[in-house]
PDB file of N, CA and C in Angstrom:
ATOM      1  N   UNK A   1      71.761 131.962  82.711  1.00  0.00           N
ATOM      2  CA  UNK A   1      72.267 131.495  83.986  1.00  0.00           C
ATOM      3  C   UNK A   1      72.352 129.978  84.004  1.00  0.00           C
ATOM      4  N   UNK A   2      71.290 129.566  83.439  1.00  0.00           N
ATOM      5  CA  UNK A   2      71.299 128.102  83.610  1.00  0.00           C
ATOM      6  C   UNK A   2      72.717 127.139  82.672  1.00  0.00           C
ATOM      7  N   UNK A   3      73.005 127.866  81.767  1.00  0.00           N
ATOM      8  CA  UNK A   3      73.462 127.371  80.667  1.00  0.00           C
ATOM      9  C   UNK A   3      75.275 127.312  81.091  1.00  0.00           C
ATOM     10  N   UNK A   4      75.525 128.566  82.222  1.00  0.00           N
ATOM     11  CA  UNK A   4      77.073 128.403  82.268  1.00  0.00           C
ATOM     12  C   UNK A   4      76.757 127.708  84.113  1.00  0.00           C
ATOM     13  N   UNK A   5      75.751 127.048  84.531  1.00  0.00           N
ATOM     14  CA  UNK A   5      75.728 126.835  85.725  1.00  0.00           C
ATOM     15  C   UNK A   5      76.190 125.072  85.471  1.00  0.00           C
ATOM     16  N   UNK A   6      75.559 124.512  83.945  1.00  0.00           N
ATOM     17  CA  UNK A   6      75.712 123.101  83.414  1.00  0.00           C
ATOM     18  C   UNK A   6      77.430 123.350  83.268  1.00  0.00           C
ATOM     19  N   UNK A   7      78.032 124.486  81.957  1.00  0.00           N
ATOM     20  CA  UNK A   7      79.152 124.337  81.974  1.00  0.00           C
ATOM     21  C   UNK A   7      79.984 124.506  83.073  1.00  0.00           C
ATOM     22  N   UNK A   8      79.889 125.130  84.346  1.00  0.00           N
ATOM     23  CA  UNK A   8      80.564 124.910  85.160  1.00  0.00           C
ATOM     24  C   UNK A   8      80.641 123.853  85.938  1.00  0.00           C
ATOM     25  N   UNK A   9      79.447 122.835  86.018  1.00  0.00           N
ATOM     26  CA  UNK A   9      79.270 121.509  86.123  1.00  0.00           C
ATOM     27  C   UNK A   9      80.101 120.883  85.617  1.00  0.00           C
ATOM     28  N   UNK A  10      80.573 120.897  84.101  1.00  0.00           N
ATOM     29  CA  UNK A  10      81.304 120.060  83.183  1.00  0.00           C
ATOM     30  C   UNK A  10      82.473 119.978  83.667  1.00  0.00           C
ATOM     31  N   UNK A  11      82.750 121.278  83.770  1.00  0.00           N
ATOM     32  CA  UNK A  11      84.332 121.620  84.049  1.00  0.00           C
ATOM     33  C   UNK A  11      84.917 120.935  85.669  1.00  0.00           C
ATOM     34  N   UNK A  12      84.332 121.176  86.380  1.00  0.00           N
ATOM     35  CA  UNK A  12      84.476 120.890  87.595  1.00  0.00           C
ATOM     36  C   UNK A  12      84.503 118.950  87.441  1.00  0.00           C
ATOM     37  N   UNK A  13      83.575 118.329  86.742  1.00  0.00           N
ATOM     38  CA  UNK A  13      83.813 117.520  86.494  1.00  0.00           C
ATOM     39  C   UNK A  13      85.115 116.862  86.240  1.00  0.00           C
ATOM     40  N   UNK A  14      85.648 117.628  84.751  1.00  0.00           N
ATOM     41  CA  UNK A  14      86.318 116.716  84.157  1.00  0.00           C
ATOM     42  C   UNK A  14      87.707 117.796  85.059  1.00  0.00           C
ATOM     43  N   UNK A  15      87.609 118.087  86.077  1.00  0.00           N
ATOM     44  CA  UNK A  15      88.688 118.332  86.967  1.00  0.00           C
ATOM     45  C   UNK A  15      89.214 117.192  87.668  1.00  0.00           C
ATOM     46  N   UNK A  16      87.790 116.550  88.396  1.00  0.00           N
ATOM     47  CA  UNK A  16      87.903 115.980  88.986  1.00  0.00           C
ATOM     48  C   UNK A  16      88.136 114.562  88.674  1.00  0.00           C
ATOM     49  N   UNK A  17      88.075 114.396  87.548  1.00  0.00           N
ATOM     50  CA  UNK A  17      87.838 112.998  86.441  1.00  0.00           C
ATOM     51  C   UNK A  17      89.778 113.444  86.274  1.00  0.00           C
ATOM     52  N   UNK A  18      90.106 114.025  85.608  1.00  0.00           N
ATOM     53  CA  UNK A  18      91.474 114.689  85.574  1.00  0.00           C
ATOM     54  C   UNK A  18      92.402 114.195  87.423  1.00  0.00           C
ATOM     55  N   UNK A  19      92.086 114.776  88.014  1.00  0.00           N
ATOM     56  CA  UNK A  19      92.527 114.582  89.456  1.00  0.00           C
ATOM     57  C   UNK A  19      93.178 112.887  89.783  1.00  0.00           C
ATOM     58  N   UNK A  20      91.388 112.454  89.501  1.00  0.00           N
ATOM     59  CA  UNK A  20      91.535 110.729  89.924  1.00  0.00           C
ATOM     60  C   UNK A  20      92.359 109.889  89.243  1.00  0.00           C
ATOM     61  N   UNK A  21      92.268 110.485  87.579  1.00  0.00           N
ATOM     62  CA  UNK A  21      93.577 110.139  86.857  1.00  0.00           C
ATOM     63  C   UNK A  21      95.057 109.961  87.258  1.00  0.00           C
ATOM     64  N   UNK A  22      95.360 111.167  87.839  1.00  0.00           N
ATOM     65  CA  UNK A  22      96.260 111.243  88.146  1.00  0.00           C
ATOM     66  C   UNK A  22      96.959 110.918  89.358  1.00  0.00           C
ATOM     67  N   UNK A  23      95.713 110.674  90.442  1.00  0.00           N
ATOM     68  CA  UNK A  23      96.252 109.915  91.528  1.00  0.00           C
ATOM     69  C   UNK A  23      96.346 108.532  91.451  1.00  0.00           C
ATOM     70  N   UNK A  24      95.823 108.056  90.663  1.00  0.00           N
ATOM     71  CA  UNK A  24      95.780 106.676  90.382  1.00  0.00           C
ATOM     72  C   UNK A  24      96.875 106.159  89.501  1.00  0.00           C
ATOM     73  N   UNK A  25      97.201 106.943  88.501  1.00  0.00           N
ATOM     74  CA  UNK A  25      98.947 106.577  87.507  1.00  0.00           C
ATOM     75  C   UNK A  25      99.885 107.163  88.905  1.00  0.00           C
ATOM     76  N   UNK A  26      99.895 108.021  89.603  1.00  0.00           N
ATOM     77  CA  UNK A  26     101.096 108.016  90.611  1.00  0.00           C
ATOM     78  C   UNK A  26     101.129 107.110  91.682  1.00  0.00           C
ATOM     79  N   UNK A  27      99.826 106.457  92.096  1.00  0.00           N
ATOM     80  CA  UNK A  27      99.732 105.563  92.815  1.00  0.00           C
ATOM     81  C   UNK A  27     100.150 103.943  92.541  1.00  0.00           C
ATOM     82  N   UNK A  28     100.038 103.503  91.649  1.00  0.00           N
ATOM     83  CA  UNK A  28     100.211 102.612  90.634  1.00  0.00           C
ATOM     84  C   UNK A  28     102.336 102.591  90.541  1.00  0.00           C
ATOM     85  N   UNK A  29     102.268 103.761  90.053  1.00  0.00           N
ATOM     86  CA  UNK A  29     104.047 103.627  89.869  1.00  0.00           C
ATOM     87  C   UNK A  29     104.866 104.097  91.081  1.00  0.00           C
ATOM     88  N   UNK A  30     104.268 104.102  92.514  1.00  0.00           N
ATOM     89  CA  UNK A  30     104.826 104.288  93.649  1.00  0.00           C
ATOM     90  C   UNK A  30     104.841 103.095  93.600  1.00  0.00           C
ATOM     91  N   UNK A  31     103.869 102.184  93.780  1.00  0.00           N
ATOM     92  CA  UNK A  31     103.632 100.815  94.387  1.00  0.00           C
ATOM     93  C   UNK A  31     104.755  99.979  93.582  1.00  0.00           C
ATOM     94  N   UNK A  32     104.874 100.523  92.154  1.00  0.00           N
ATOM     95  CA  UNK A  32     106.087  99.107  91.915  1.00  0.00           C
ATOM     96  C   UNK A  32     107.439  99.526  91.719  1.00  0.00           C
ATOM     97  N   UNK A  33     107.786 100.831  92.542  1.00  0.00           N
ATOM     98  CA  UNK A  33     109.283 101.339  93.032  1.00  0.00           C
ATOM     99  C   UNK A  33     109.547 100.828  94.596  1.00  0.00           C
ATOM    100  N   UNK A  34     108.536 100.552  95.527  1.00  0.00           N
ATOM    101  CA  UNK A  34     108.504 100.400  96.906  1.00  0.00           C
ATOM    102  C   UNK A  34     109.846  99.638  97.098  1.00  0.00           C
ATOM    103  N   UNK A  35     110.481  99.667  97.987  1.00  0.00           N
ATOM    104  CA  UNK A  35     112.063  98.590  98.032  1.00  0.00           C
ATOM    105  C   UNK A  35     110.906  97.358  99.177  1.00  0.00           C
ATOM    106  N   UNK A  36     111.627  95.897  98.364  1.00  0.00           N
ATOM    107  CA  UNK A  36     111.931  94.773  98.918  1.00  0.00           C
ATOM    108  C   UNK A  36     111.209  94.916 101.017  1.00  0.00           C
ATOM    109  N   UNK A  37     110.476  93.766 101.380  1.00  0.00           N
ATOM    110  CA  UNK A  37     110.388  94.244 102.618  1.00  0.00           C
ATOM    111  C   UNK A  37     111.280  93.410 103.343  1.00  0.00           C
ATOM    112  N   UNK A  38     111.609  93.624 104.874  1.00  0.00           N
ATOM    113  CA  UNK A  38     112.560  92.782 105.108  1.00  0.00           C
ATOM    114  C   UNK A  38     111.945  91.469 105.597  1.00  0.00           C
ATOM    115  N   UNK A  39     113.033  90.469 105.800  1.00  0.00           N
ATOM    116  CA  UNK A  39     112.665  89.083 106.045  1.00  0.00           C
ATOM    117  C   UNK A  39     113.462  88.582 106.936  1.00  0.00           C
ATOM    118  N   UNK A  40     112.625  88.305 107.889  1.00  0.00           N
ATOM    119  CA  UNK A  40     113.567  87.934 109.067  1.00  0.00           C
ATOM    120  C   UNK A  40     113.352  86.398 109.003  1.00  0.00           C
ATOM    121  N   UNK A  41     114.854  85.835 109.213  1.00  0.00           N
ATOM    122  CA  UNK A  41     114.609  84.221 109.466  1.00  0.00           C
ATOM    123  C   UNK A  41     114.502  83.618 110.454  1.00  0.00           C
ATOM    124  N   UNK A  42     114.509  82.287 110.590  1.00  0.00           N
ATOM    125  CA  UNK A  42     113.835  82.062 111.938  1.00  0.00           C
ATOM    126  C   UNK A  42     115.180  81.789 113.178  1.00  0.00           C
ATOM    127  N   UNK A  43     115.745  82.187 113.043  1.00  0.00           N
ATOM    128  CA  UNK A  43     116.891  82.625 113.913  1.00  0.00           C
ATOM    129  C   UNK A  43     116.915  84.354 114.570  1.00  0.00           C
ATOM    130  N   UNK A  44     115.585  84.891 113.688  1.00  0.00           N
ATOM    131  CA  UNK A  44     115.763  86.107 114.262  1.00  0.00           C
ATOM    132  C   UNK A  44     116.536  87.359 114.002  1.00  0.00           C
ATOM    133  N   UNK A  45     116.821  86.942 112.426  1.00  0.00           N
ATOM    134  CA  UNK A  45     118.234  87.877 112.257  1.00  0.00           C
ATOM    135  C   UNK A  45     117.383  88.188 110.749  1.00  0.00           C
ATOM    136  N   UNK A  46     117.936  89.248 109.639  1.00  0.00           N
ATOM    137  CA  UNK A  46     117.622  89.188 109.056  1.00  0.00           C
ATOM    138  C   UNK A  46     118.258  88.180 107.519  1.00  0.00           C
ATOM    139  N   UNK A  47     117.168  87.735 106.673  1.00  0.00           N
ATOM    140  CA  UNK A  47     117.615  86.650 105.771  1.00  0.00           C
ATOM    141  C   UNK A  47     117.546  87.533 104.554  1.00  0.00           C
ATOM    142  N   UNK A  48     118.792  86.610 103.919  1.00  0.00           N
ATOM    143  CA  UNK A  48     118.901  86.430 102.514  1.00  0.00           C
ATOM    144  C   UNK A  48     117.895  86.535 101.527  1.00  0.00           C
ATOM    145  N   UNK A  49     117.738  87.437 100.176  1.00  0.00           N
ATOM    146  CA  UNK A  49     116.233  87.863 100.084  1.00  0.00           C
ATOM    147  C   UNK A  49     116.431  87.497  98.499  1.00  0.00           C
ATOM    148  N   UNK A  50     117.672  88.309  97.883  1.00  0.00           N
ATOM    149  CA  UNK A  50     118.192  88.221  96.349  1.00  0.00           C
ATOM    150  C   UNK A  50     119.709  86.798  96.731  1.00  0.00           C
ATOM    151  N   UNK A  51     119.806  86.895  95.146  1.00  0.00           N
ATOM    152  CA  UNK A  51     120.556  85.718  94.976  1.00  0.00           C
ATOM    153  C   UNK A  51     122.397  86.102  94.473  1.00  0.00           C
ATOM    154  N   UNK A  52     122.902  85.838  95.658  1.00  0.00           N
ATOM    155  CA  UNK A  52     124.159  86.805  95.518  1.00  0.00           C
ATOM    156  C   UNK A  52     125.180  86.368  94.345  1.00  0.00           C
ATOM    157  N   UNK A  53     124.312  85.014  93.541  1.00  0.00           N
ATOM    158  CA  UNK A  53     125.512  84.508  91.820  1.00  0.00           C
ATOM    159  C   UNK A  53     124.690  85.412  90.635  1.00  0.00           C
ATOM    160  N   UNK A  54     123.271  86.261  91.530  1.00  0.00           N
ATOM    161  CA  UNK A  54     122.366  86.948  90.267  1.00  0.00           C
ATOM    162  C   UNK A  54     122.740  88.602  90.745  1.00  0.00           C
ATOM    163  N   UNK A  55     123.519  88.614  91.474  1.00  0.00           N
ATOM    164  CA  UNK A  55     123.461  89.837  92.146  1.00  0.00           C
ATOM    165  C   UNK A  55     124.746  91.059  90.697  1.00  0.00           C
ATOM    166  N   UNK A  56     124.261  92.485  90.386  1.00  0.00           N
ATOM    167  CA  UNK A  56     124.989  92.935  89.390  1.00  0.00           C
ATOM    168  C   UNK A  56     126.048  93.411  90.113  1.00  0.00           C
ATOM    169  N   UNK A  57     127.589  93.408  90.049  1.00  0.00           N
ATOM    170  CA  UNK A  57     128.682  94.212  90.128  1.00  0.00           C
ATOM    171  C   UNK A  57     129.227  95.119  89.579  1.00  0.00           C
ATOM    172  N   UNK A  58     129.650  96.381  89.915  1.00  0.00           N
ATOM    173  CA  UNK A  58     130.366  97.026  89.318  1.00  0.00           C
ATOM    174  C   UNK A  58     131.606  97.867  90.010  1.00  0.00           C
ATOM    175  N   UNK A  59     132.270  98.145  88.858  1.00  0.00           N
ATOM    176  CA  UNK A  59     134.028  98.401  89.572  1.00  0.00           C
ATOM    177  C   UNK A  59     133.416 100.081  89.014  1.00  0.00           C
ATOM    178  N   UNK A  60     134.585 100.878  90.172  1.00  0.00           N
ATOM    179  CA  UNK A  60     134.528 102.302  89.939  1.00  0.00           C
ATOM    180  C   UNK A  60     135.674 103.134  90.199  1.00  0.00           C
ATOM    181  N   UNK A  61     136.503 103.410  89.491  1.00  0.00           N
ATOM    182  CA  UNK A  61     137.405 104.044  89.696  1.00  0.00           C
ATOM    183  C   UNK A  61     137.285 105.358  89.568  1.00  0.00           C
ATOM    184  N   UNK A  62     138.100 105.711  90.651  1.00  0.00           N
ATOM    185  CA  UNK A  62     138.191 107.464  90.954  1.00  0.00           C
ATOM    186  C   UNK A  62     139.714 107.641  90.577  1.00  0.00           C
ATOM    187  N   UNK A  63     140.088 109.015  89.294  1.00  0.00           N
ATOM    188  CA  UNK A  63     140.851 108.979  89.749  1.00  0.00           C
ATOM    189  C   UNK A  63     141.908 110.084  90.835  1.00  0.00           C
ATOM    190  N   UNK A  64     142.939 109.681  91.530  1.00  0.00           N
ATOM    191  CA  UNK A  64     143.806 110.024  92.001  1.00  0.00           C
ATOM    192  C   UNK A  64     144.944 110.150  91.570  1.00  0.00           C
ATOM    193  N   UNK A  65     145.628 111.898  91.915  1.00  0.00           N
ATOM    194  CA  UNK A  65     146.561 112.008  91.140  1.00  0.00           C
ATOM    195  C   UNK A  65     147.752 111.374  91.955  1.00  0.00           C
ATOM    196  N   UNK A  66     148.568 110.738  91.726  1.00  0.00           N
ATOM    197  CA  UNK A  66     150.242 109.987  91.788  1.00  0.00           C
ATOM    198  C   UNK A  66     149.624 108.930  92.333  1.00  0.00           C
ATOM    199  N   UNK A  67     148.354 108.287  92.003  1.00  0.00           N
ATOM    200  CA  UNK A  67     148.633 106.974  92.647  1.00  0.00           C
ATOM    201  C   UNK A  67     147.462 105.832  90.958  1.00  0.00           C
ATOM    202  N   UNK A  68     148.626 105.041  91.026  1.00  0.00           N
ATOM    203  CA  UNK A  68     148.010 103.584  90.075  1.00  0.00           C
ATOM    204  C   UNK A  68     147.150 102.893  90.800  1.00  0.00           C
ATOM    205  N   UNK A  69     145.942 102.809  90.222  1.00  0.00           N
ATOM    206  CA  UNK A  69     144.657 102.036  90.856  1.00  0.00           C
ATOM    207  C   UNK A  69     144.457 101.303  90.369  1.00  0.00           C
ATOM    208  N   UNK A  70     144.575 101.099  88.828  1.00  0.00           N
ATOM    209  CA  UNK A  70     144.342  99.890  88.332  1.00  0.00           C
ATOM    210  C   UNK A  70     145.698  99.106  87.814  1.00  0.00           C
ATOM    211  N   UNK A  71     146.516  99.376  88.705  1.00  0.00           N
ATOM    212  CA  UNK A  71     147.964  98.302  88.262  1.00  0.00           C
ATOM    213  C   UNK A  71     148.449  98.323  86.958  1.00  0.00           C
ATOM    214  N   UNK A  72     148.147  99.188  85.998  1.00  0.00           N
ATOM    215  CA  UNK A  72     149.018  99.326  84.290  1.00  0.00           C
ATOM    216  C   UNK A  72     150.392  99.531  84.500  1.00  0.00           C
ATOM    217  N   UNK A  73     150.691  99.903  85.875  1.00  0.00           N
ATOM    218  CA  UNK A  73     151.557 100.953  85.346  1.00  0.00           C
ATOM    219  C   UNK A  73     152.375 102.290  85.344  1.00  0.00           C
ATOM    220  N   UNK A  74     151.047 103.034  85.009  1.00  0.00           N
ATOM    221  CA  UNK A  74     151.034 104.002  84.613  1.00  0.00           C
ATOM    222  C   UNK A  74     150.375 104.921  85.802  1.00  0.00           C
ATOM    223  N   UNK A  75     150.845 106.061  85.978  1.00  0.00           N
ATOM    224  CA  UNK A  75     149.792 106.843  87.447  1.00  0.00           C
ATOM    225  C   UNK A  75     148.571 107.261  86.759  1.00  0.00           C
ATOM    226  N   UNK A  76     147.622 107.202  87.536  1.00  0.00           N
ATOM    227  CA  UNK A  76     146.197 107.635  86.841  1.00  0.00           C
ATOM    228  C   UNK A  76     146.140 108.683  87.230  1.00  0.00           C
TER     229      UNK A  76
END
């Protein structure tokens, strides 16, 4: 009795050792996905936060049939 009362000790343990693990790596990589907080300037409105000459662009074309979107030409 005594002997599976320790191993069930163990186990329960390294459950719980297991558990804290794991709340702590999901806690950790929530915290550095969180979005930006806002910033209000002193006008009361909200301010400028990123730098709109560092900011990434991208073009996206859909296409549509009988109509030229990107000017070749050609209908896309």
């Amino acid at each position: 009795m005594r002997g599976s009362a320790s191993r069930l000790a163990v186990v329960a343990m390294a459950i719980c050792a297991g558990a804290f693990a794991f709340t702590a790596a999901s806690a950790s990589a929530s915290a550095a996905t969180d979005p930006p907080a806002i910033t209000i300037g002193p006008d009361g409105e909200t301010a400028p936060v990123f730098s709109y000459a560092d900011a990434i662009r991208e073009r996206v074309f859909i296409p549509v049939p009988g109509d030229d979107q990107d000017g070749d030409g050609i209908t896309d």
